[in-house]
N, C-alpha and C. Protein backbone atom coordinates (compact mmCIF):
# COMPACT_ATOMS: atom_id res chain seq x y z
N UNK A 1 31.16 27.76 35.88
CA UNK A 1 30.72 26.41 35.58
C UNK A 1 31.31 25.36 36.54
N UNK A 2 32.72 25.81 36.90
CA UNK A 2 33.13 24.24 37.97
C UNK A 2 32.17 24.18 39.09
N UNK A 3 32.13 25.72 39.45
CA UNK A 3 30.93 25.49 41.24
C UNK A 3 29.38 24.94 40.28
N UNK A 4 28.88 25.11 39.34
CA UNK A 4 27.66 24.55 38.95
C UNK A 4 28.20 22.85 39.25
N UNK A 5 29.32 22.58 38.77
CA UNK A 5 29.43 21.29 38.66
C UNK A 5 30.10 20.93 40.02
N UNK A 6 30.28 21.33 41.07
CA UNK A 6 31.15 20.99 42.24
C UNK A 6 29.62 21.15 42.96
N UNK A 7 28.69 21.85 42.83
CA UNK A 7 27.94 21.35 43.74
C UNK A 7 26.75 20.29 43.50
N UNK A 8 26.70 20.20 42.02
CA UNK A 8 25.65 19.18 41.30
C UNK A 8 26.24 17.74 42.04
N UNK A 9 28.03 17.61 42.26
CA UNK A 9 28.68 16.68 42.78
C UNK A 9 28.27 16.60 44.22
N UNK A 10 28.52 17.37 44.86
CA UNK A 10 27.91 17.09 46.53
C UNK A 10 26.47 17.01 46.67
N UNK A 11 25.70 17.15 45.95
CA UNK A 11 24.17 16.88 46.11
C UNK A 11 24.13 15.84 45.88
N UNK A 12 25.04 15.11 44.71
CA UNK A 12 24.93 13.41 44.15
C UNK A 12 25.14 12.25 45.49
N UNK A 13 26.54 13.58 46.27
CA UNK A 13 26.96 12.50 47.11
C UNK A 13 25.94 12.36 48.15
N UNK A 14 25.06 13.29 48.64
CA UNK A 14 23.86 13.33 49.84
C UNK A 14 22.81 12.49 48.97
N UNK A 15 22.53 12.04 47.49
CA UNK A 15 21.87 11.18 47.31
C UNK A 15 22.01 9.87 47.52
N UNK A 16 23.65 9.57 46.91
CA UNK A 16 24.15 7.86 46.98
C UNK A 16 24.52 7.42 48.98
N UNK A 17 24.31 8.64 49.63
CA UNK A 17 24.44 8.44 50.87
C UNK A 17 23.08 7.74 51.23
N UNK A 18 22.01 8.69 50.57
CA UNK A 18 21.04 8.43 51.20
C UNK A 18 20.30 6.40 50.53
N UNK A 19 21.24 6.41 49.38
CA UNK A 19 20.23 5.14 48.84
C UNK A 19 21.70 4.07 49.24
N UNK A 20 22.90 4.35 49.94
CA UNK A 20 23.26 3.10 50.09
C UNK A 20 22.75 2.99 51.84
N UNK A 21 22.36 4.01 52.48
CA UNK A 21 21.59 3.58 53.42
C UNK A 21 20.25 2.72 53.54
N UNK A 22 19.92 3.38 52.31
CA UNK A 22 18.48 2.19 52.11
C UNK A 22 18.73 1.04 51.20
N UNK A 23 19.55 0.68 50.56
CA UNK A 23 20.40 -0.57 50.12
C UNK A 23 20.75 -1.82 51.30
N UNK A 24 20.54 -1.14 52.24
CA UNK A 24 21.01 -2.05 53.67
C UNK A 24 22.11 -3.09 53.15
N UNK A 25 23.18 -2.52 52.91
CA UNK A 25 24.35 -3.29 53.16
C UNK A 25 24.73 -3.64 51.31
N UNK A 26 23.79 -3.37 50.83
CA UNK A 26 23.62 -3.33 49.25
C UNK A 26 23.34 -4.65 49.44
N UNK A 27 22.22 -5.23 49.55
CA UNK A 27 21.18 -6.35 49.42
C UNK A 27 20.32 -5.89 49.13
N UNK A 28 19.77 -4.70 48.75
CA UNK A 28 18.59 -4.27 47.92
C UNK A 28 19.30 -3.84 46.33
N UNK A 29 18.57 -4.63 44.88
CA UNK A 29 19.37 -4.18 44.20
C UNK A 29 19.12 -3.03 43.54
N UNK A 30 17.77 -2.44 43.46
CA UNK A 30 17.38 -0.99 43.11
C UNK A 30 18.29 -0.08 43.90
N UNK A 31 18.46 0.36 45.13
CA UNK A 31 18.97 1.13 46.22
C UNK A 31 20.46 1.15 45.08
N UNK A 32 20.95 -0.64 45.51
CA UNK A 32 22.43 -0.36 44.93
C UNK A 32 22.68 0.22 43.93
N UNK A 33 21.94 -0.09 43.30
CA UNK A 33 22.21 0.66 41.86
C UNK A 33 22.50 1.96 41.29
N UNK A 34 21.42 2.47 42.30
CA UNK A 34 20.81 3.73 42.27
C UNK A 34 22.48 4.35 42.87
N UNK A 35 22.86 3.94 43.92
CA UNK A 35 23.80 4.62 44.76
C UNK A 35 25.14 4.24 44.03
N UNK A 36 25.70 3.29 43.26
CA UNK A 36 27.00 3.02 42.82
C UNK A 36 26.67 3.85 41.41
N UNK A 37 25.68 4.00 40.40
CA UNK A 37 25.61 5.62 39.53
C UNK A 37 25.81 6.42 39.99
N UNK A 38 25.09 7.00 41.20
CA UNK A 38 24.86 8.51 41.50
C UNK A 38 26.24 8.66 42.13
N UNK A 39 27.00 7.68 42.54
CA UNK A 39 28.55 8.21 43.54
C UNK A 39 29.57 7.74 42.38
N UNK A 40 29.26 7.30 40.99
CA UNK A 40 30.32 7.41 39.81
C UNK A 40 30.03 8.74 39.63
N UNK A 41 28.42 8.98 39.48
CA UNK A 41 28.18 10.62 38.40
C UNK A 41 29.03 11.83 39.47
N UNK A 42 28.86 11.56 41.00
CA UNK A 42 29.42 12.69 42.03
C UNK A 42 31.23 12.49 41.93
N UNK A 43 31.72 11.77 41.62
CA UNK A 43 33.30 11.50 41.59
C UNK A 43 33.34 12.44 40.68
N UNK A 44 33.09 11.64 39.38
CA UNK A 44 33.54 12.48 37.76
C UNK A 44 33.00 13.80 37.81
N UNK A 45 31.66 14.25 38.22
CA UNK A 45 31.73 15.99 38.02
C UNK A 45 32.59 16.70 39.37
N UNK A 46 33.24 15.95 40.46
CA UNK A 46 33.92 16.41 41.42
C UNK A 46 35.66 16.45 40.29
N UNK A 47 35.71 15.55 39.82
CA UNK A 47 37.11 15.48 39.10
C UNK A 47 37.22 16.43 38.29
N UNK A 48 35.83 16.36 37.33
CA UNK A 48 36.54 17.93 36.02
C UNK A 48 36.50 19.32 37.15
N UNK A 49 35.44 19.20 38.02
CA UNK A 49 35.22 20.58 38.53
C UNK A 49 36.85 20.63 39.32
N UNK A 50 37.73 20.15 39.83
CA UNK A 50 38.78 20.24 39.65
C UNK A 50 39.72 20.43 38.89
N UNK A 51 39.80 20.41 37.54
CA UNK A 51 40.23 20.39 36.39
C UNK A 51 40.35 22.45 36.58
N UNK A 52 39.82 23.06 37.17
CA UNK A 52 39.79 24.55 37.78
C UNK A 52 40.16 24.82 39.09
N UNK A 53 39.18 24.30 40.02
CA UNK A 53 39.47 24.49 41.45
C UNK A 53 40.43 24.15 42.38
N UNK A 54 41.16 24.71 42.86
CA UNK A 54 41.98 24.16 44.27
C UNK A 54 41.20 22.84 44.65
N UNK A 55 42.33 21.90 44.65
CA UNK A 55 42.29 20.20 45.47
C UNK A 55 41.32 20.84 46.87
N UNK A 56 42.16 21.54 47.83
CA UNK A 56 41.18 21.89 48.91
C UNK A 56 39.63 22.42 49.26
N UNK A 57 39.65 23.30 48.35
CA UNK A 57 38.38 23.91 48.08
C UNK A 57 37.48 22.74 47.46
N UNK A 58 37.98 22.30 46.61
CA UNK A 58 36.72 21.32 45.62
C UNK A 58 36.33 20.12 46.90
N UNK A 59 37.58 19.70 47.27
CA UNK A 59 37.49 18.70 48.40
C UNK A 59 36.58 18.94 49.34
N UNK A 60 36.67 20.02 50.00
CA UNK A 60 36.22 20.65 51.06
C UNK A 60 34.61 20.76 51.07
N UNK A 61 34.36 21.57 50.15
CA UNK A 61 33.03 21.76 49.58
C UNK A 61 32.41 20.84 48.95
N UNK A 62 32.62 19.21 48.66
CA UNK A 62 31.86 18.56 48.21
C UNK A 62 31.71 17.58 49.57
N UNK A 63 32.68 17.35 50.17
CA UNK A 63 32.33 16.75 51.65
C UNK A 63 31.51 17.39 52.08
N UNK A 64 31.58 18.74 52.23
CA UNK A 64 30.90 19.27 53.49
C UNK A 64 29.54 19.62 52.66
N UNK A 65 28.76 19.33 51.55
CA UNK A 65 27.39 19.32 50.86
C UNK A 65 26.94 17.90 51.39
N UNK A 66 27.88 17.02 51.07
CA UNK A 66 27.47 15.87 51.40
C UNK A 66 27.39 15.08 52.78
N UNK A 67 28.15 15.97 53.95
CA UNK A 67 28.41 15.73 54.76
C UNK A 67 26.42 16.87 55.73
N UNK A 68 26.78 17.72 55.31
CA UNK A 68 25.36 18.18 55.79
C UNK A 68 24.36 17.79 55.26
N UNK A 69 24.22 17.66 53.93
CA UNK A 69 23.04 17.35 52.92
C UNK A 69 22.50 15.78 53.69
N UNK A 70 23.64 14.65 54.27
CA UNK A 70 22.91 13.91 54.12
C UNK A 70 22.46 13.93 56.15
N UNK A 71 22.90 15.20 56.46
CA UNK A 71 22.68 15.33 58.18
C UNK A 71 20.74 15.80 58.09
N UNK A 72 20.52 16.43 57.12
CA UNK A 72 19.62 16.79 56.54
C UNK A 72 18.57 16.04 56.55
N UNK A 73 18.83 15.40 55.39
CA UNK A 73 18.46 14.07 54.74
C UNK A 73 17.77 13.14 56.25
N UNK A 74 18.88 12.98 56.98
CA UNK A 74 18.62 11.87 58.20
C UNK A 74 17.65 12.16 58.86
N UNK A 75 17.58 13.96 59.33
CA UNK A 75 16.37 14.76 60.38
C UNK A 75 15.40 14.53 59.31
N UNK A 76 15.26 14.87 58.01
CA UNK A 76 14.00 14.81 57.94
C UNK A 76 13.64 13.97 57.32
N UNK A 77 14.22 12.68 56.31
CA UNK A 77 13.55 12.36 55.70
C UNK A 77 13.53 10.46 56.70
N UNK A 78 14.53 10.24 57.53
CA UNK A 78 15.09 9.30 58.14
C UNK A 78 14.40 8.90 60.04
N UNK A 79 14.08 10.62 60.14
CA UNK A 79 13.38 10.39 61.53
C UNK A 79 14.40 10.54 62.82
N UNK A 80 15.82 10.73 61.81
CA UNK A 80 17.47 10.64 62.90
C UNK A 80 17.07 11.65 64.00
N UNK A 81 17.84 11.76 65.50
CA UNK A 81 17.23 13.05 66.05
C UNK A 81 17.88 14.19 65.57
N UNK A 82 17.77 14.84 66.08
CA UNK A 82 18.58 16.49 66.12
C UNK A 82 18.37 17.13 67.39
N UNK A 83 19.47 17.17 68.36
CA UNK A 83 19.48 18.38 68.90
C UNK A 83 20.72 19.53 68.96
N UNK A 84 20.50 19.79 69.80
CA UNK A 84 21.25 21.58 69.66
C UNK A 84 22.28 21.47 69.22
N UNK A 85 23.23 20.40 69.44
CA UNK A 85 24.70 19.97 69.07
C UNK A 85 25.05 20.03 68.20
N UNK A 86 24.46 19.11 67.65
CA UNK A 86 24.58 18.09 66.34
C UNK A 86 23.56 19.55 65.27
N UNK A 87 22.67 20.40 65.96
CA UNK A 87 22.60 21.12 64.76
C UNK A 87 23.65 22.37 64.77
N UNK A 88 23.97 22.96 65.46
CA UNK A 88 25.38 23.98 66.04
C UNK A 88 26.31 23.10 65.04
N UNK A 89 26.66 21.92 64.96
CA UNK A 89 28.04 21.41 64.39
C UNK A 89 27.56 21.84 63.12
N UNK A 90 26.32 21.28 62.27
CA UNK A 90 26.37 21.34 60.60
C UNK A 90 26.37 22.70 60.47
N UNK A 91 25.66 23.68 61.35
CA UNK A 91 25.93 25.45 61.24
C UNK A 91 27.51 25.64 60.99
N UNK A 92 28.60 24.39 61.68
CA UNK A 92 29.67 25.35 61.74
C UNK A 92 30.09 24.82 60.33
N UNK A 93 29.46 23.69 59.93
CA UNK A 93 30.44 23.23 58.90
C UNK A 93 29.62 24.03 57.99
N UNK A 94 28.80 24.52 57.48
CA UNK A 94 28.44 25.42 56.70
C UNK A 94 28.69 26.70 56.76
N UNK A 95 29.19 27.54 57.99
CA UNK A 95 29.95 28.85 58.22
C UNK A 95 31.33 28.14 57.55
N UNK A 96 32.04 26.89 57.67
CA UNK A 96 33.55 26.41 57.23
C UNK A 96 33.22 26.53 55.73
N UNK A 97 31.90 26.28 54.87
CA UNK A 97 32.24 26.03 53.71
C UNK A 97 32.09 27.50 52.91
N UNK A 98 31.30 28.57 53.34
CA UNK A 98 31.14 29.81 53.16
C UNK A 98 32.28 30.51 53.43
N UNK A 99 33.31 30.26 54.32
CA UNK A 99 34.44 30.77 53.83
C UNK A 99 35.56 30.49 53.06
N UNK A 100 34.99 29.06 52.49
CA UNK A 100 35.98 28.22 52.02
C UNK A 100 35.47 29.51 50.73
N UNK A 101 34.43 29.11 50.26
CA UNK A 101 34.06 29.99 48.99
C UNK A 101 35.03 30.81 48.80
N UNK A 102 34.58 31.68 49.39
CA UNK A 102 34.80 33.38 49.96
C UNK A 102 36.20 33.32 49.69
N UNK A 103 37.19 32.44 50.04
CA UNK A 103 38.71 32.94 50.26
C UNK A 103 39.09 31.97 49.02
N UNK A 104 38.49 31.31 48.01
CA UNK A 104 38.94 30.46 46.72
C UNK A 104 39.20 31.72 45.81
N UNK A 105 39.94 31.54 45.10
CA UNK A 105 40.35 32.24 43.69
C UNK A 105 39.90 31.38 42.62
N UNK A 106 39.29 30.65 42.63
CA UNK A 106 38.56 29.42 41.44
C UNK A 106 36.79 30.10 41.31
């Protein structure tokens, strides 16, 4: 149940990424809204799912959902570019979070 809830948390955070980007500066007040819930709801299920997991691991793995999710997010839903680099880097941070798994005892 914590990884159900540690990753429901990093998907929240690739959402409130994606709506305080479209908040532009939070002068839109739907966007804001939307993004100061969804990054309370991603804190608190990141906090209990700690309440089990290693500080590092939980840490680790909700950055790096949210850290690719919203690299994601940018290529496709944003128009951001992508090339070889910049997609090689989110490969590595997703080989980093697959072993993060892999070597947790949580």
């Amino acid at each position: 149940m914590p990884w159900i809830l540690l990753i429901t948390a990093g998907l929240l955070e690739v959402v409130w990424a994606f709506f305080m980007k479209q908040s532009e500066g939070f002068t839109k007040l739907g966007p804001s809204i939307i993004t100061i819930v969804t990054m309370i709801a991603s804190f608190v299920l990141l906090a209990v799912s700690m309440k089990t997991l290693p500080l590092g691991t939980a840490y680790t793995i909700w950055t790096g959902i949210g850290a690719v999710g919203a690299f994601v997010v940018g290529i496709t839903i944003l128009g951001e570019g992508a090339n070889a680099t910049r997609i090689v880097a989110a490969f590595l941070i997703v080989a980093g979070l697959i072993l993060m798994k892999i070597s947790s005892n949580g």
